[in-house]
Protein backbone atom coordinates (compact mmCIF):
# COMPACT_ATOMS: atom_id res chain seq x y z
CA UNK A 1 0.00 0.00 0.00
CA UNK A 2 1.16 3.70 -0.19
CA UNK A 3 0.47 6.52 2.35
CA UNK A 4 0.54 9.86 2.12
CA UNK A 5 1.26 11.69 5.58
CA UNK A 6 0.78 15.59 5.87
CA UNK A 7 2.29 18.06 8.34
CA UNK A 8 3.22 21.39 9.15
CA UNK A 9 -0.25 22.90 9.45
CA UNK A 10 -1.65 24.70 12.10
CA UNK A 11 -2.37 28.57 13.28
CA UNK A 12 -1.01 31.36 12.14
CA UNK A 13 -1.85 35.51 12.21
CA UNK A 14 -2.46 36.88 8.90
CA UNK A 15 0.72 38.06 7.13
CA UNK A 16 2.37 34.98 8.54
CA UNK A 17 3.80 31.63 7.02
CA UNK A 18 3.82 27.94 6.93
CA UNK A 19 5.54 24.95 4.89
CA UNK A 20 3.57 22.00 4.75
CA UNK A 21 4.96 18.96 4.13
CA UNK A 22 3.47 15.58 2.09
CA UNK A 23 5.99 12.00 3.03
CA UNK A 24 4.72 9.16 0.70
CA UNK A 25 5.66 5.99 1.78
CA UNK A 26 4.95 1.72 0.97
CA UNK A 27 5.64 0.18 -2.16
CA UNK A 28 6.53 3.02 -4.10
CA UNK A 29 8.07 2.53 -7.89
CA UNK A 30 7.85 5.72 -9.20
CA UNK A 31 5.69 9.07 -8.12
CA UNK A 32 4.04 11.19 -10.69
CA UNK A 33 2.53 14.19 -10.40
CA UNK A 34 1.96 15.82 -6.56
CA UNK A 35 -0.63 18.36 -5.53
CA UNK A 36 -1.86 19.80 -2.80
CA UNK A 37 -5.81 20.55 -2.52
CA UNK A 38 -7.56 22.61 0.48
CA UNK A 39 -11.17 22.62 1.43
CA UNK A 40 -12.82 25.48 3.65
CA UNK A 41 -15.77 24.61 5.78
CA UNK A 42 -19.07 24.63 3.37
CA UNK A 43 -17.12 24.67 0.23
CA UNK A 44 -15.95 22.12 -2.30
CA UNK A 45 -12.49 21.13 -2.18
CA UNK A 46 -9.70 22.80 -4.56
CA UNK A 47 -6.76 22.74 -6.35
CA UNK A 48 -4.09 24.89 -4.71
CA UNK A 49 -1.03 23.83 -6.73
CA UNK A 50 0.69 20.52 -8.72
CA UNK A 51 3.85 20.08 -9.37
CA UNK A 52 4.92 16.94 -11.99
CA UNK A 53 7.85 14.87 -11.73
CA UNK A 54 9.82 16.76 -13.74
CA UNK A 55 9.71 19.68 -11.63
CA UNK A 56 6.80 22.01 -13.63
CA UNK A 57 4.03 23.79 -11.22
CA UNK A 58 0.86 25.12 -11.63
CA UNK A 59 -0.91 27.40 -9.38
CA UNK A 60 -4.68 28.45 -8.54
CA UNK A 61 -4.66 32.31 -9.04
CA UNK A 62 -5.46 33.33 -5.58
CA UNK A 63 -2.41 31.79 -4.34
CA UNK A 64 0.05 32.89 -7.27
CA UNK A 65 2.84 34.88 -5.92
CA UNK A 66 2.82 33.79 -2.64
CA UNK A 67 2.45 29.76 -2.15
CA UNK A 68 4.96 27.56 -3.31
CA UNK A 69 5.35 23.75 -4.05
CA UNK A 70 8.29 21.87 -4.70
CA UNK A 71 9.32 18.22 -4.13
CA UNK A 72 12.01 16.34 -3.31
CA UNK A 73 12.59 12.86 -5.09
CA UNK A 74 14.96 11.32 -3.27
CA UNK A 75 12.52 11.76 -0.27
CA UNK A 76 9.03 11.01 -1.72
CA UNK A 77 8.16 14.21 -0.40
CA UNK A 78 6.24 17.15 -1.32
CA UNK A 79 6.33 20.92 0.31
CA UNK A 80 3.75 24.03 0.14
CA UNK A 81 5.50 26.78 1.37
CA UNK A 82 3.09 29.61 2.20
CA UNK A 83 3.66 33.25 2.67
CA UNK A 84 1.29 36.55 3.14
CA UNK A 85 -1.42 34.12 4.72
CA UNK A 86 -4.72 35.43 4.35
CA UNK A 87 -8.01 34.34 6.46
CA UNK A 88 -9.48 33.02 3.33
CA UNK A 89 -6.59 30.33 3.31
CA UNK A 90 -7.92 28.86 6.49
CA UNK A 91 -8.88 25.40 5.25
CA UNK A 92 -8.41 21.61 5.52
CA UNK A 93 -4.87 20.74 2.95
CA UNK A 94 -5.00 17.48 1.65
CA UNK A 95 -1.72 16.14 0.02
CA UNK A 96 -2.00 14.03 -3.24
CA UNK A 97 -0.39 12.27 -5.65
CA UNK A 98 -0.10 9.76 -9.02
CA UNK A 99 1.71 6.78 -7.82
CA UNK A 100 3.03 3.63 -9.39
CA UNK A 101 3.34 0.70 -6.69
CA UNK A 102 6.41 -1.85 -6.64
CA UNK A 103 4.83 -4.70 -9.59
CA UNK A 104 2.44 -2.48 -11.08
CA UNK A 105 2.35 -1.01 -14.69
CA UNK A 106 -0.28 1.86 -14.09
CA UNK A 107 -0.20 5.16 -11.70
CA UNK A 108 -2.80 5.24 -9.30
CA UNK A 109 -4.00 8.04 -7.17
CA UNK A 110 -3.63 8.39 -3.66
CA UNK A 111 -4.82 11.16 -1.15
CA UNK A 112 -3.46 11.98 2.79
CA UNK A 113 -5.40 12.70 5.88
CA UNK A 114 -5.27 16.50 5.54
CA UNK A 115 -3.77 19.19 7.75
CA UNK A 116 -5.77 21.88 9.37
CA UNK A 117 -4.12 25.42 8.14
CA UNK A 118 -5.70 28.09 10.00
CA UNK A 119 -5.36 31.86 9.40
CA UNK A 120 -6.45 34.63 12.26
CA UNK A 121 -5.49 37.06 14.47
């Protein structure tokens, strides 16, 4: 099996910053593409960022400029770095990622737990 573990979240005053962090771990061949999601309570969940094996990211707009994701092979692990929190970034991060297990031929996706991010004064 595969796991994806985040941490690194928690509260912060507006302004302020965080780096979350996403470990994969279990049969692991090869990782594809990583992401991070967040959902807010009574709204749907979103994209916040991806970044593919190769190292190319992609951004949601409202975070552009101010979050961001890199990984680190070697580790099977994934970072958000976040700066100039705003309120509206309070939310639930979830960690995920394209995986191809030890005997497989075919990626499959995965998601973590989540990590409450919360942004107030």
């Amino acid at each position: 099996q595969v796991q994806l573990v985040e941490s690194g979240g928690g509260l912060v005053q507006p302004g302020g910053s965080l780096r979350l962090s996403c470990a994969a771990s279990g049969t692991i061949f090869r990782i594809g593409a990583m992401g991070w999601y967040r959902q807010a309570p009574g709204k749907e969940r979103e994209l916040v960022a991806t970044i593919t094996s190769g190292g190319s990211t992609n951004y949601v707009e409202s975070v552009k400029g101010r979050f961001t994701i890199s990984r680190d092979n070697s580790k099977n692990t994934a970072y958000l770095q976040m700066n100039s929190l705003k309120p509206e970034d309070t939310a639930v991060y979830y960690c995920n990622a394209d995986v191809r297990r030890l005997g497989t031929s075919y990626l499959a996706n995965y998601w973590g737990q989540g990590t409450q991010v919360t942004v107030s004064s």
